[in-house]
PDB file of N, CA and C in Angstrom:
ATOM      1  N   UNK A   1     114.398  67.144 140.550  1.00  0.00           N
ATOM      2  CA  UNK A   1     113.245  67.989 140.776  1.00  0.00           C
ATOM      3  C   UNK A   1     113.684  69.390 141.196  1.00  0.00           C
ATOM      4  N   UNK A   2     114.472  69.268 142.130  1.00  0.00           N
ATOM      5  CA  UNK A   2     114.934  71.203 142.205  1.00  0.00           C
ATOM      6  C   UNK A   2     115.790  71.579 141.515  1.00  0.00           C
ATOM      7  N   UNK A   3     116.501  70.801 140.752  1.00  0.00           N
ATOM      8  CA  UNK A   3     117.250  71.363 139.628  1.00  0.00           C
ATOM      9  C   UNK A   3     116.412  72.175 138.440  1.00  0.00           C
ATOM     10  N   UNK A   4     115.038  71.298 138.293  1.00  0.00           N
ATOM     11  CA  UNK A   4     114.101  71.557 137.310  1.00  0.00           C
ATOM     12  C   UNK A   4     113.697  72.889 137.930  1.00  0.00           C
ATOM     13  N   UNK A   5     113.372  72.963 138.378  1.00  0.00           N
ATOM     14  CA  UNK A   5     112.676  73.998 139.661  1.00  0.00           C
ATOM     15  C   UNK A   5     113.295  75.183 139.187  1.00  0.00           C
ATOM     16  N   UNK A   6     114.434  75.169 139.586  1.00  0.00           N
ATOM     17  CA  UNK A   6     115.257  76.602 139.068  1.00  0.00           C
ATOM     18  C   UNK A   6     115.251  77.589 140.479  1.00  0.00           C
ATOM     19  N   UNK A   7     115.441  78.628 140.716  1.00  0.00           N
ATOM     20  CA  UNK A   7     115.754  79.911 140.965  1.00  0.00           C
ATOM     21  C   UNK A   7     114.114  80.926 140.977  1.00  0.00           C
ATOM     22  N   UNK A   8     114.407  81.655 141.647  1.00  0.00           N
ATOM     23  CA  UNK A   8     113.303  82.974 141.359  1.00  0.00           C
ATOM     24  C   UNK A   8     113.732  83.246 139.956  1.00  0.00           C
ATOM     25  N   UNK A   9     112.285  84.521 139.985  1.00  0.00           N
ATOM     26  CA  UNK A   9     112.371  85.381 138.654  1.00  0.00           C
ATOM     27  C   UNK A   9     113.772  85.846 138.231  1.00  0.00           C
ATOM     28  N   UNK A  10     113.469  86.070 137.177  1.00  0.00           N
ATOM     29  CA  UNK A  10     114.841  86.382 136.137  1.00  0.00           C
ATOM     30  C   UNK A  10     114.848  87.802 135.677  1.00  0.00           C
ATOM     31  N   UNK A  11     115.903  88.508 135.661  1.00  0.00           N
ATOM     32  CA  UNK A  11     115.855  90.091 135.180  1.00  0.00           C
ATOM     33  C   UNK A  11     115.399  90.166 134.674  1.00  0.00           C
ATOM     34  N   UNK A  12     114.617  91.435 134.139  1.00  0.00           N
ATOM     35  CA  UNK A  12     114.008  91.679 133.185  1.00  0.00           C
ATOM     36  C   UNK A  12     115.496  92.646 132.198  1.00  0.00           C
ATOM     37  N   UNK A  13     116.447  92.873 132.543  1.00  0.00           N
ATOM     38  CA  UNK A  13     117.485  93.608 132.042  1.00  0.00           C
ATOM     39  C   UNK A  13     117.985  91.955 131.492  1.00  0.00           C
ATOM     40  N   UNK A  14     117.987  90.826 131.570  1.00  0.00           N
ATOM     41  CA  UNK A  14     118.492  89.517 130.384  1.00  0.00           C
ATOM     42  C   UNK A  14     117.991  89.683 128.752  1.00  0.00           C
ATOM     43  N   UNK A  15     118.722  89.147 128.143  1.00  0.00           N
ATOM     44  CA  UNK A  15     118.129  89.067 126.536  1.00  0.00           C
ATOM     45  C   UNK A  15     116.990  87.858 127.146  1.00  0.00           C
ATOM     46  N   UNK A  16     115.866  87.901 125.513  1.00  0.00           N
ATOM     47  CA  UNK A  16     114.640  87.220 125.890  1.00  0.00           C
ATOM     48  C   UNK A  16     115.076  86.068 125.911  1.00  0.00           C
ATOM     49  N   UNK A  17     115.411  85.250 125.248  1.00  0.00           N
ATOM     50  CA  UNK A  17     116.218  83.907 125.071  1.00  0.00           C
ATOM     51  C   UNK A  17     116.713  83.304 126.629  1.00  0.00           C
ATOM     52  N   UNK A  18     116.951  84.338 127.332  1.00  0.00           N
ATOM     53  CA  UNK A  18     117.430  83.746 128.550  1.00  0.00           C
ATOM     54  C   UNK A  18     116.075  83.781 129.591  1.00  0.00           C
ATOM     55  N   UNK A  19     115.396  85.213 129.604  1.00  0.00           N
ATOM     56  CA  UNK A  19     114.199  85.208 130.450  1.00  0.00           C
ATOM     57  C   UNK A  19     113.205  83.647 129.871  1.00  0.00           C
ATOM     58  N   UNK A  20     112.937  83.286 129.141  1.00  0.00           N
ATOM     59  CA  UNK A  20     112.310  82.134 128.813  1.00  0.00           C
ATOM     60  C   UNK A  20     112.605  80.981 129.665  1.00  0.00           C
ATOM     61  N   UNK A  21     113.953  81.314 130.093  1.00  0.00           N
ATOM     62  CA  UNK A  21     114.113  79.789 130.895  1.00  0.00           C
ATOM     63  C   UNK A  21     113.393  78.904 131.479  1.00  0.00           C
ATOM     64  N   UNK A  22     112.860  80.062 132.611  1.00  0.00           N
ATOM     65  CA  UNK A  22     112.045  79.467 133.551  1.00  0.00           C
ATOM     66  C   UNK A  22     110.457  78.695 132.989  1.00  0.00           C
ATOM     67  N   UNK A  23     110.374  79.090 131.733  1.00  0.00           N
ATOM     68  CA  UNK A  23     109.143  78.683 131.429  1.00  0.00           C
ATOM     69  C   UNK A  23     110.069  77.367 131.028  1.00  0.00           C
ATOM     70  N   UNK A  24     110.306  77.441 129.810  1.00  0.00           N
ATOM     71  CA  UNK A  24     111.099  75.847 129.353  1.00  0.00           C
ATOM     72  C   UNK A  24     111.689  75.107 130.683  1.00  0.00           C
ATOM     73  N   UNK A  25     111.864  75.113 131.655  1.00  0.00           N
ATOM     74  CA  UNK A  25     112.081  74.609 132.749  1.00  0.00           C
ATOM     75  C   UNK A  25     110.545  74.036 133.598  1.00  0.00           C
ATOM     76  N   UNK A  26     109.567  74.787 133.278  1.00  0.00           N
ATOM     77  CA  UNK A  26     108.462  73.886 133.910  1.00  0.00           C
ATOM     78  C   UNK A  26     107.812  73.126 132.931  1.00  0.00           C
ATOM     79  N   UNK A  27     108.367  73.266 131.596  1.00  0.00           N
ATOM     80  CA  UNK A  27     107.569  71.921 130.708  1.00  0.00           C
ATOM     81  C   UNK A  27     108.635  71.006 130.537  1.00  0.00           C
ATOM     82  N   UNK A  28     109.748  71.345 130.752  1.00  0.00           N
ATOM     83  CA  UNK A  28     110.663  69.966 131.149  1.00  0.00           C
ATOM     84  C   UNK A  28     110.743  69.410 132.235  1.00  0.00           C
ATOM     85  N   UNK A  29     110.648  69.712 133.208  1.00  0.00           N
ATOM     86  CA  UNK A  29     109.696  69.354 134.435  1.00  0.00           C
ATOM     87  C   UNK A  29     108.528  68.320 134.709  1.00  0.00           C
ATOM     88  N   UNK A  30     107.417  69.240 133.821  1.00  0.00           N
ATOM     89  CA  UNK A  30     106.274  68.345 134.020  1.00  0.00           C
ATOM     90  C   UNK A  30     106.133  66.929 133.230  1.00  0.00           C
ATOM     91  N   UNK A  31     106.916  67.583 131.570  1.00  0.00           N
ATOM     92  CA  UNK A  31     107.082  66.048 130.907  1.00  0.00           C
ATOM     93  C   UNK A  31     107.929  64.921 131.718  1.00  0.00           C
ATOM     94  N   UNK A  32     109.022  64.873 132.337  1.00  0.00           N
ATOM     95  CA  UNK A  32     109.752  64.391 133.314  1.00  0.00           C
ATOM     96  C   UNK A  32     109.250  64.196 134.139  1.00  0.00           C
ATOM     97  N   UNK A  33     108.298  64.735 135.029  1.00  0.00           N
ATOM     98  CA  UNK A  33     107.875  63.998 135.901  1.00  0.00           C
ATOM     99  C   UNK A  33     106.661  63.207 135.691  1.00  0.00           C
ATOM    100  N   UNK A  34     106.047  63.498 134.474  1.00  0.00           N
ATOM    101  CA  UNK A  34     104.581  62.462 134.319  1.00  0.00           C
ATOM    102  C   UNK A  34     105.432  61.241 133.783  1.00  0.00           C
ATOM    103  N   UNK A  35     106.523  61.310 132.945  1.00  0.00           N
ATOM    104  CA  UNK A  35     107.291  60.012 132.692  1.00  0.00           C
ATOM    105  C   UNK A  35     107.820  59.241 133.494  1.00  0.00           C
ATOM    106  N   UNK A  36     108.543  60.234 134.784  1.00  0.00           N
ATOM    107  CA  UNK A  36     108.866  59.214 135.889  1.00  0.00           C
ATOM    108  C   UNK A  36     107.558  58.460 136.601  1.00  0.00           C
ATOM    109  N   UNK A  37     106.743  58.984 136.771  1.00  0.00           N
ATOM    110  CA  UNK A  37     105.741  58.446 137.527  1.00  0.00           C
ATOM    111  C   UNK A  37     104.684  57.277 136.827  1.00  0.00           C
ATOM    112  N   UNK A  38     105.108  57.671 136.081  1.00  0.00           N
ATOM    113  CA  UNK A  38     104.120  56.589 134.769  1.00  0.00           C
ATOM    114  C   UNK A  38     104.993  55.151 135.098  1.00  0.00           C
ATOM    115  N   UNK A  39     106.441  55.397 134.634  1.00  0.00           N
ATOM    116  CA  UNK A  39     107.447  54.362 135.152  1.00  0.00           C
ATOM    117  C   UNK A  39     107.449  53.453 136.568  1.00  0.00           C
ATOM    118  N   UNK A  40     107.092  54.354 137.570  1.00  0.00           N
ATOM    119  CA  UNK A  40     107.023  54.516 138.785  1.00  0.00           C
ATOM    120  C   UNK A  40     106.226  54.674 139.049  1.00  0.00           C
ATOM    121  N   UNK A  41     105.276  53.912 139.775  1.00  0.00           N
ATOM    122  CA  UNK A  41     103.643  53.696 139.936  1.00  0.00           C
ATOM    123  C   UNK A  41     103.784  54.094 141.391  1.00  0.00           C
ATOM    124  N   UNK A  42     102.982  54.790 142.279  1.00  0.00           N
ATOM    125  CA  UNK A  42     103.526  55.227 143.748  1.00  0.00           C
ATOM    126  C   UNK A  42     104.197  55.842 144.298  1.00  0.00           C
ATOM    127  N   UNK A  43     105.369  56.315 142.991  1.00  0.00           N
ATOM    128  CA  UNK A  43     106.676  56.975 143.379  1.00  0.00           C
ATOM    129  C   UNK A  43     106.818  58.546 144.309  1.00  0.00           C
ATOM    130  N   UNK A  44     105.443  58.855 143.925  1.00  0.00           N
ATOM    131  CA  UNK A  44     105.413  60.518 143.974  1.00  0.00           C
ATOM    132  C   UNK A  44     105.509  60.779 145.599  1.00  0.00           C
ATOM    133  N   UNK A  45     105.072  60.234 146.302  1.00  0.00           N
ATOM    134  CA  UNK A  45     104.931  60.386 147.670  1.00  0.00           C
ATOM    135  C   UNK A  45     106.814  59.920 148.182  1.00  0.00           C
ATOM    136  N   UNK A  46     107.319  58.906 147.608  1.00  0.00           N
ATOM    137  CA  UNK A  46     108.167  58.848 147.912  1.00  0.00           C
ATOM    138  C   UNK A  46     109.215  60.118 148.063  1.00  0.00           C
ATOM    139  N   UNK A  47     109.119  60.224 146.555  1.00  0.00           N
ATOM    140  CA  UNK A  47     109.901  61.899 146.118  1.00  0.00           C
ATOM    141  C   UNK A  47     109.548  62.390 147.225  1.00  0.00           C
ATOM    142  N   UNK A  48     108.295  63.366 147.275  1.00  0.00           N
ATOM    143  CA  UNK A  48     108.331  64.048 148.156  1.00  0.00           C
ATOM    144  C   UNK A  48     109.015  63.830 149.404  1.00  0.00           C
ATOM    145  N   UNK A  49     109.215  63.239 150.120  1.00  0.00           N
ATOM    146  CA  UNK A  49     110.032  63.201 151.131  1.00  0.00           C
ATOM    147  C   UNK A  49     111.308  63.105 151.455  1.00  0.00           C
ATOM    148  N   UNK A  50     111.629  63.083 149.976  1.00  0.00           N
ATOM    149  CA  UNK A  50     113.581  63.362 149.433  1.00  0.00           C
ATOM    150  C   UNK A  50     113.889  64.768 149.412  1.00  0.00           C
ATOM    151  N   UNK A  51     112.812  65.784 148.930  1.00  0.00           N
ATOM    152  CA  UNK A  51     112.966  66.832 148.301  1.00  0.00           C
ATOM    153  C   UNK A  51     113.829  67.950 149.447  1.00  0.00           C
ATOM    154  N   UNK A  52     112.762  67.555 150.735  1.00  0.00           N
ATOM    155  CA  UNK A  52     113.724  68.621 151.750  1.00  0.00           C
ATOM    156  C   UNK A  52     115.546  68.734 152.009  1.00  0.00           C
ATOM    157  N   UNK A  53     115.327  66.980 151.849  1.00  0.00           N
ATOM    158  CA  UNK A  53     116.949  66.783 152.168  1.00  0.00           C
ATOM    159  C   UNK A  53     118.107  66.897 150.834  1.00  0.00           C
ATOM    160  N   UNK A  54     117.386  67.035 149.318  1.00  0.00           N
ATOM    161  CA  UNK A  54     118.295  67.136 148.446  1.00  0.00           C
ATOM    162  C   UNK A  54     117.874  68.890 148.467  1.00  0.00           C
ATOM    163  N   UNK A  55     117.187  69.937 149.080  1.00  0.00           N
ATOM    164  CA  UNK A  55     117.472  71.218 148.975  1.00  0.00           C
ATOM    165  C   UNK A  55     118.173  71.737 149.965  1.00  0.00           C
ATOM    166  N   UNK A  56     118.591  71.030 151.335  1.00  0.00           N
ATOM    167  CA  UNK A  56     119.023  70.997 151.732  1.00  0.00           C
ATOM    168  C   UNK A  56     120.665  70.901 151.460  1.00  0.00           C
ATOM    169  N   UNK A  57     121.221  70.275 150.604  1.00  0.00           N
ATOM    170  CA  UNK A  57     122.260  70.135 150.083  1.00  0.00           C
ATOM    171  C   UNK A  57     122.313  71.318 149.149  1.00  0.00           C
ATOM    172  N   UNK A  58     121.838  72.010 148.769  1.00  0.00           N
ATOM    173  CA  UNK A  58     122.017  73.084 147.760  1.00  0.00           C
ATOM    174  C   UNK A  58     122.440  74.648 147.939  1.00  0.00           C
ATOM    175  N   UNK A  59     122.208  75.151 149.015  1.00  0.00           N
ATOM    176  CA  UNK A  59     122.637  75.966 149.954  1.00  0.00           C
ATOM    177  C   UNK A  59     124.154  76.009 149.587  1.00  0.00           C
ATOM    178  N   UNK A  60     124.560  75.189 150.088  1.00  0.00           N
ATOM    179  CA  UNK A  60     126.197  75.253 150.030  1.00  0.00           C
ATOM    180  C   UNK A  60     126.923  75.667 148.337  1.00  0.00           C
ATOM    181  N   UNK A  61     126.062  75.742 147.468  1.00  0.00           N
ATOM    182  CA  UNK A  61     126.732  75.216 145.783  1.00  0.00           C
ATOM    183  C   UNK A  61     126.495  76.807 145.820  1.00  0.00           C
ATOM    184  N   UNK A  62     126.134  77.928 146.541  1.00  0.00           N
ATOM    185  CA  UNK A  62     125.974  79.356 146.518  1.00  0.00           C
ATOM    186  C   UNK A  62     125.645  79.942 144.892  1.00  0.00           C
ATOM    187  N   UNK A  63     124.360  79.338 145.046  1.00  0.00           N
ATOM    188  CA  UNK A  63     123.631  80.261 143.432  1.00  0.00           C
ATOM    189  C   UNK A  63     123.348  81.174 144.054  1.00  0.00           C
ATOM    190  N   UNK A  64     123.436  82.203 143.402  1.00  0.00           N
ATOM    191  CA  UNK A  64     122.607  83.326 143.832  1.00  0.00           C
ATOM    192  C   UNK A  64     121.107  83.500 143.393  1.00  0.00           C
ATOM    193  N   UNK A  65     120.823  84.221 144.461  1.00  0.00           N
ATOM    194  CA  UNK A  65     118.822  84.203 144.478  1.00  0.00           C
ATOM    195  C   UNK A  65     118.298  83.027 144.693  1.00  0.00           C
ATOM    196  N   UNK A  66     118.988  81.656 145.647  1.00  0.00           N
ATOM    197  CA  UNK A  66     118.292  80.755 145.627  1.00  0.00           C
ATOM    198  C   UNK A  66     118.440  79.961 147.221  1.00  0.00           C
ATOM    199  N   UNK A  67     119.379  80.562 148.243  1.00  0.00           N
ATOM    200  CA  UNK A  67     119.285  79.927 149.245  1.00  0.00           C
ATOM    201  C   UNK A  67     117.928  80.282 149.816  1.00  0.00           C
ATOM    202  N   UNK A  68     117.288  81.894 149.667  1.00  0.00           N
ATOM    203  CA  UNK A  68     116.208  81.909 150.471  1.00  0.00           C
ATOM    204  C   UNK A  68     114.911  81.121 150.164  1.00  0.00           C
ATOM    205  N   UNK A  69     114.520  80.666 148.836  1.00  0.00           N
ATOM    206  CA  UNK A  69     113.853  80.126 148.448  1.00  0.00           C
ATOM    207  C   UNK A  69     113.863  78.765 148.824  1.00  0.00           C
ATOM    208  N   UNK A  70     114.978  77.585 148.865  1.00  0.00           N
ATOM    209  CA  UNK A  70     115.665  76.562 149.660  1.00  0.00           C
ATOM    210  C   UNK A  70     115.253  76.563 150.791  1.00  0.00           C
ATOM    211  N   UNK A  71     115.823  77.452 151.455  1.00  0.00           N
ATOM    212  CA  UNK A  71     115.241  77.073 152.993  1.00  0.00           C
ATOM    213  C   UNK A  71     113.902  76.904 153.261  1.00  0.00           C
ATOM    214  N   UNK A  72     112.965  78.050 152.521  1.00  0.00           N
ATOM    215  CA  UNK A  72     111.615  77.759 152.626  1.00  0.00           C
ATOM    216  C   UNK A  72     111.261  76.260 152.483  1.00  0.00           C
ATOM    217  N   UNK A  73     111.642  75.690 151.456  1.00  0.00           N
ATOM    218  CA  UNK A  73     111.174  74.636 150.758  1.00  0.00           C
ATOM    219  C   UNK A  73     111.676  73.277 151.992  1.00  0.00           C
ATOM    220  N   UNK A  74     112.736  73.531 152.339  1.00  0.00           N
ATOM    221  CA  UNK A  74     113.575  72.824 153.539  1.00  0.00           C
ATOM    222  C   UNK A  74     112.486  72.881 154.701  1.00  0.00           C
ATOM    223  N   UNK A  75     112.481  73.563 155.437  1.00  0.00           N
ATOM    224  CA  UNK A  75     111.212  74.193 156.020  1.00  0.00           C
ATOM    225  C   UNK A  75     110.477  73.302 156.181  1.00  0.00           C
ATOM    226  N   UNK A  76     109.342  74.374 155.047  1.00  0.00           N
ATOM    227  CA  UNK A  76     108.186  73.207 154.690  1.00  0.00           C
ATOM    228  C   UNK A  76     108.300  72.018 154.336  1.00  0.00           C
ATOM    229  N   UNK A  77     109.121  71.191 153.547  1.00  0.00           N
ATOM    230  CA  UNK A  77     109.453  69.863 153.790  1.00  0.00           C
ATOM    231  C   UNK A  77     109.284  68.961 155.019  1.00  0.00           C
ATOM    232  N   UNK A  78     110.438  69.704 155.971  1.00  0.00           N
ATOM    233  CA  UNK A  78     110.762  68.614 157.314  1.00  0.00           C
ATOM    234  C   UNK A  78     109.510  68.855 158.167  1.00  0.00           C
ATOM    235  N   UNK A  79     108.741  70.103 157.502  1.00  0.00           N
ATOM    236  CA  UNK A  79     107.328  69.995 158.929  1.00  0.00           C
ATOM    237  C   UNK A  79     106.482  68.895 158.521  1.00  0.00           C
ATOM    238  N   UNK A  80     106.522  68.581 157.164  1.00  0.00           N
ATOM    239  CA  UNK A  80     105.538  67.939 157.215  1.00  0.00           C
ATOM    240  C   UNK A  80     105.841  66.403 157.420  1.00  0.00           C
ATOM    241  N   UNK A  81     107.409  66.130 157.677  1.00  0.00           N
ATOM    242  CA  UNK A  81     107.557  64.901 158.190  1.00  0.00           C
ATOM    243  C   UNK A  81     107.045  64.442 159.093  1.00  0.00           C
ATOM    244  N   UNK A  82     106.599  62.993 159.542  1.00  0.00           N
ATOM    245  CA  UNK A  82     106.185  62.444 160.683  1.00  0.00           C
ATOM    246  C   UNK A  82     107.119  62.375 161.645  1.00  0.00           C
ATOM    247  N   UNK A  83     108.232  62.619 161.414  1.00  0.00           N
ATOM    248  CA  UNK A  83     109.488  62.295 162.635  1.00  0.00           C
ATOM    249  C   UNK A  83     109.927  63.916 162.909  1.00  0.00           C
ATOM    250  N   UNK A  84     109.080  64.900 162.378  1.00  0.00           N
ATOM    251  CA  UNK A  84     109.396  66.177 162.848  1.00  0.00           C
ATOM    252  C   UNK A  84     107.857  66.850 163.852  1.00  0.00           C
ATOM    253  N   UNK A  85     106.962  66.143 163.415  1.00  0.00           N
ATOM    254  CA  UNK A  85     105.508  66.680 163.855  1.00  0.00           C
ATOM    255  C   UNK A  85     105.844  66.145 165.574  1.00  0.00           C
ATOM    256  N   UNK A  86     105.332  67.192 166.449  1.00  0.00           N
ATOM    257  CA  UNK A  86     104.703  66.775 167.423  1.00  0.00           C
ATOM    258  C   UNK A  86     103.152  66.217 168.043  1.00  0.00           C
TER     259      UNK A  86
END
């Protein structure tokens, strides 16, 4: 799922072929995930509560333009855990 996800916006100084990514990245995405879940009846809630701790791991692999976006997502993830809420 955050692999699919990708990065922020993309130069506008890239050839078009490359700016497209991000779009072909959310319909491979969404087909992928209506297939996993179709497979996986319930699954989605599960995911979600993986997501903080596998962006969490991503930080370190130093893409550029993507730790600040990560942490957000890290963030918002662990607040909405029950073992983080007060």
């Amino acid at each position: 799922m955050i692999l699919l996800q990708g990065t922020g916006p993309v130069p506008e100084s890239l050839p078009l072929r490359l700016r497209i990514l991000p779009a072909r990245r959310r319909i491979l995405q969404r087909v992928y995930l209506r297939e996993y879940f179709h497979l996986c009846l319930g699954c989605k809630e599960e995911m979600e509560k993986w997501i903080p701790l596998q962006a969490a791991a991503r930080p370190n692999e130093d893409i550029p333009g993507e730790k600040a976006e990560l942490l957000v997502r890290i963030e918002k993830g662990l607040a909405n855990q029950p073992f983080f809420k007060e």
